[in-house]
N, C-alpha and C. Protein backbone atom coordinates (compact mmCIF):
# COMPACT_ATOMS: atom_id res chain seq x y z
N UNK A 1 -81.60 63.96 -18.45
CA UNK A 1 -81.73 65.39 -18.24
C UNK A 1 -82.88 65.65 -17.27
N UNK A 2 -82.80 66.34 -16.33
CA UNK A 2 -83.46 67.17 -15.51
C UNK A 2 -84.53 67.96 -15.78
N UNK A 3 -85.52 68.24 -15.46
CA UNK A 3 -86.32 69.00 -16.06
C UNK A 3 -87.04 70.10 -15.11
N UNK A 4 -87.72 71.17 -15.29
CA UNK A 4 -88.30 72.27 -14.66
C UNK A 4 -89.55 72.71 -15.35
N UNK A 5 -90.78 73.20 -14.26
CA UNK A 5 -91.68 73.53 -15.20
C UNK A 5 -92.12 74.41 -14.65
N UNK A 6 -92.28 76.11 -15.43
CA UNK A 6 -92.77 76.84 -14.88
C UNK A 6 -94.20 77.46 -15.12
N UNK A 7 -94.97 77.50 -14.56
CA UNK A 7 -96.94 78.06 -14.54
C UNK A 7 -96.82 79.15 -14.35
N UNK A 8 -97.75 79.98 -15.21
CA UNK A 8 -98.27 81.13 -15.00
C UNK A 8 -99.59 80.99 -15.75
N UNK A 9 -100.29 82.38 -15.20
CA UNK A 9 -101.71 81.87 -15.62
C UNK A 9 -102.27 82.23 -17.23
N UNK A 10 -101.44 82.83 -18.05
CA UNK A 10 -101.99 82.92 -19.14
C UNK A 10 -100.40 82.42 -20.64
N UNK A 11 -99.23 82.26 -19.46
CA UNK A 11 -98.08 81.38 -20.13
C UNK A 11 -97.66 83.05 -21.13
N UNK A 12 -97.70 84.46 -21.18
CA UNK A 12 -97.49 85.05 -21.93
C UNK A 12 -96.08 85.71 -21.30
N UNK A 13 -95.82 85.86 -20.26
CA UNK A 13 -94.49 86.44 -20.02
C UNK A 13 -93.79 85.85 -18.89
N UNK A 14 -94.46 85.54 -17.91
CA UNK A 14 -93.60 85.53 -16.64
C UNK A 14 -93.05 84.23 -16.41
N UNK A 15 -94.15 83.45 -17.03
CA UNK A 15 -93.24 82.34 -17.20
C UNK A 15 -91.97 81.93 -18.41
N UNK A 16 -92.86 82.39 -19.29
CA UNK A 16 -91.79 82.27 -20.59
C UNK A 16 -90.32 82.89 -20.34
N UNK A 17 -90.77 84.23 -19.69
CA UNK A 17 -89.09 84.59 -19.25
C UNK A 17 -88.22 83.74 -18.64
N UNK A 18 -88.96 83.23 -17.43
CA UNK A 18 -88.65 82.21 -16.34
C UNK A 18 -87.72 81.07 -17.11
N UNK A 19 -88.41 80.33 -17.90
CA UNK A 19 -87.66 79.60 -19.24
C UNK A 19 -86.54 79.79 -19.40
N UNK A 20 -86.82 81.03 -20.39
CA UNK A 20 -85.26 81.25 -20.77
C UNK A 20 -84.52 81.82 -20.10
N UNK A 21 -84.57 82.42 -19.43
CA UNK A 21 -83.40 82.98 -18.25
C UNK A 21 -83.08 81.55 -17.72
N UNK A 22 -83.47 80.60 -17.49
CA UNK A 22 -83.19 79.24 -17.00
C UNK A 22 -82.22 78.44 -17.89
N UNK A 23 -82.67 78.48 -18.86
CA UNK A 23 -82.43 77.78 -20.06
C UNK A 23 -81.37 78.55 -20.48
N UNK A 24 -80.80 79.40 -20.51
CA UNK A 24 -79.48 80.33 -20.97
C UNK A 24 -79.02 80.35 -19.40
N UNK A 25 -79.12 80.22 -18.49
CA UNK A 25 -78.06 79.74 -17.52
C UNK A 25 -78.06 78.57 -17.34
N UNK A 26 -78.61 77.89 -17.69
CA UNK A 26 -78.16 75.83 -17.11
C UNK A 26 -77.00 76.13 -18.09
N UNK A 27 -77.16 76.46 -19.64
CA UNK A 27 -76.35 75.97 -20.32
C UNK A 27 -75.08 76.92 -20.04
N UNK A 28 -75.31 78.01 -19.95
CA UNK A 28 -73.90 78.95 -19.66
C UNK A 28 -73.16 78.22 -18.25
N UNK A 29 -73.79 77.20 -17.20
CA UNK A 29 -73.35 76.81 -15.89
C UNK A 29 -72.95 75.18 -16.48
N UNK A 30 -73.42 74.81 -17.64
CA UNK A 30 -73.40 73.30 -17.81
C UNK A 30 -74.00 72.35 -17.34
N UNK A 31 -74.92 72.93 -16.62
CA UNK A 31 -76.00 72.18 -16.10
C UNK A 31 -76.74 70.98 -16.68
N UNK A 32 -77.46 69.76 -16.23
CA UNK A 32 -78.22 69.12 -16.77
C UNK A 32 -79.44 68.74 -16.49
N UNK A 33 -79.96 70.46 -16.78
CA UNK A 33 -81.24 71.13 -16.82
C UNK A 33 -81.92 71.25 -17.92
N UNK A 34 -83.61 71.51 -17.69
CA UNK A 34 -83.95 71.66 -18.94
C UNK A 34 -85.42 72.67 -18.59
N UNK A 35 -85.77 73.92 -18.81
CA UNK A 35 -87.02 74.12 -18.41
C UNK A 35 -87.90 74.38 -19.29
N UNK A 36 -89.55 74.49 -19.16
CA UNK A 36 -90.35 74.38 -19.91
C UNK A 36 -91.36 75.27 -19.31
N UNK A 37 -92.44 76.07 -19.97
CA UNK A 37 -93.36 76.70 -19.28
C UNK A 37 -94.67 76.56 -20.22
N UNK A 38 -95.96 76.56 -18.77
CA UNK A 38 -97.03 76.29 -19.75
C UNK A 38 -97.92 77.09 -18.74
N UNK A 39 -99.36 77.29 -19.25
CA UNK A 39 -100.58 78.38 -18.88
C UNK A 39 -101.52 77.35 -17.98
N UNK A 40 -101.84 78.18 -17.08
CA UNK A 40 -102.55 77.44 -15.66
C UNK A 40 -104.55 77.56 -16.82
N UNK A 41 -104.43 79.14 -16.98
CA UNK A 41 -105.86 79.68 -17.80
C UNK A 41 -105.41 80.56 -19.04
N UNK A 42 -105.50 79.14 -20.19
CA UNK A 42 -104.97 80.42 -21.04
C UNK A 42 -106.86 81.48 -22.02
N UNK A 43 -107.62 81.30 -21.19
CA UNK A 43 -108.55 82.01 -21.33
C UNK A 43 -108.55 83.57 -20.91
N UNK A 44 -107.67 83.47 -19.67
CA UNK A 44 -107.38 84.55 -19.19
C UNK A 44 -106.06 85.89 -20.02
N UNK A 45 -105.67 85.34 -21.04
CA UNK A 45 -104.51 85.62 -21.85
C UNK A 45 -104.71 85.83 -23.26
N UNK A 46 -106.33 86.06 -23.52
CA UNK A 46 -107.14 86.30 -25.03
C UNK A 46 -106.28 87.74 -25.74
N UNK A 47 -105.93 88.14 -24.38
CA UNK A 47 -105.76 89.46 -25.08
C UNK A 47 -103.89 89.49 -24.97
N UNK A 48 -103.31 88.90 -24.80
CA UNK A 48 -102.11 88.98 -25.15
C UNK A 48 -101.75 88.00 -26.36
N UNK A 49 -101.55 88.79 -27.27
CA UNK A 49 -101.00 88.52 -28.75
C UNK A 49 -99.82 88.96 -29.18
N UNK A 50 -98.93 87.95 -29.83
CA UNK A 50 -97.90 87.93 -30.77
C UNK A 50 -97.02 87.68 -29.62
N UNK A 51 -95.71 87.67 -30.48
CA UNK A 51 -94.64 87.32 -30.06
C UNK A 51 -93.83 87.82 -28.53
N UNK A 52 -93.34 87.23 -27.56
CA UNK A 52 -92.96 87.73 -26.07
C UNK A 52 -92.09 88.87 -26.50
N UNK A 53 -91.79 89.94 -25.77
CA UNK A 53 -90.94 91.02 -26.45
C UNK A 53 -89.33 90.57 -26.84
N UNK A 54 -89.28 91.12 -27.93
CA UNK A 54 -87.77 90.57 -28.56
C UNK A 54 -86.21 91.10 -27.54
N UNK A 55 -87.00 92.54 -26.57
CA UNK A 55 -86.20 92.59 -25.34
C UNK A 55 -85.92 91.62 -24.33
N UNK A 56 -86.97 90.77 -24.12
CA UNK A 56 -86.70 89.71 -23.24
C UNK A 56 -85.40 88.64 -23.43
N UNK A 57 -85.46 88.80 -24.51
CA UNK A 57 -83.97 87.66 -25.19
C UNK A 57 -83.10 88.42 -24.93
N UNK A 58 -82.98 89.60 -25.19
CA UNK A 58 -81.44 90.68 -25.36
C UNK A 58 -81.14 90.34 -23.96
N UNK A 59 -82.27 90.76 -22.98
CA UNK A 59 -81.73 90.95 -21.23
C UNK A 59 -81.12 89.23 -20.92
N UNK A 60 -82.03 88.25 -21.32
CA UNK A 60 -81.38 87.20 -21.17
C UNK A 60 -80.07 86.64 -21.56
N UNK A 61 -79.93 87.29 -22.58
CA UNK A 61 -78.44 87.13 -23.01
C UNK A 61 -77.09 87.81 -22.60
N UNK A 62 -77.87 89.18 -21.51
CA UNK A 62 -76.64 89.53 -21.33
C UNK A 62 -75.78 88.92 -20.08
């Protein structure tokens, strides 16, 4: 399997979206992909807490 990795600097949204919008199209395309995302400064990201918005999944799914 293939792999992808996406950076952002505190790993709280832009990448995480990046992910799964990836990750729900390799598999909807059959791809043999796989992506992953991680934080360049997650010092910079103290203040983003809890869970990525539960909208982000809905849009990805549609």
């Amino acid at each position: 399997m293939k792999k992808i990795l996406f950076l952002c600097t505190g790993n709280y949204y832009r990448s995480r979206f990046a992910e799964q919008l990836f990750n729900h199209l390799a598999i909807k395309r059959g791809l043999d992909w796989e992506a992953n995302s991680r934080a360049l400064a997650l010092e910079k990201g103290t203040k983003n807490v809890g869970a990525i918005s539960w909208l982000t999944k809905i849009f990805v799914m549609v």
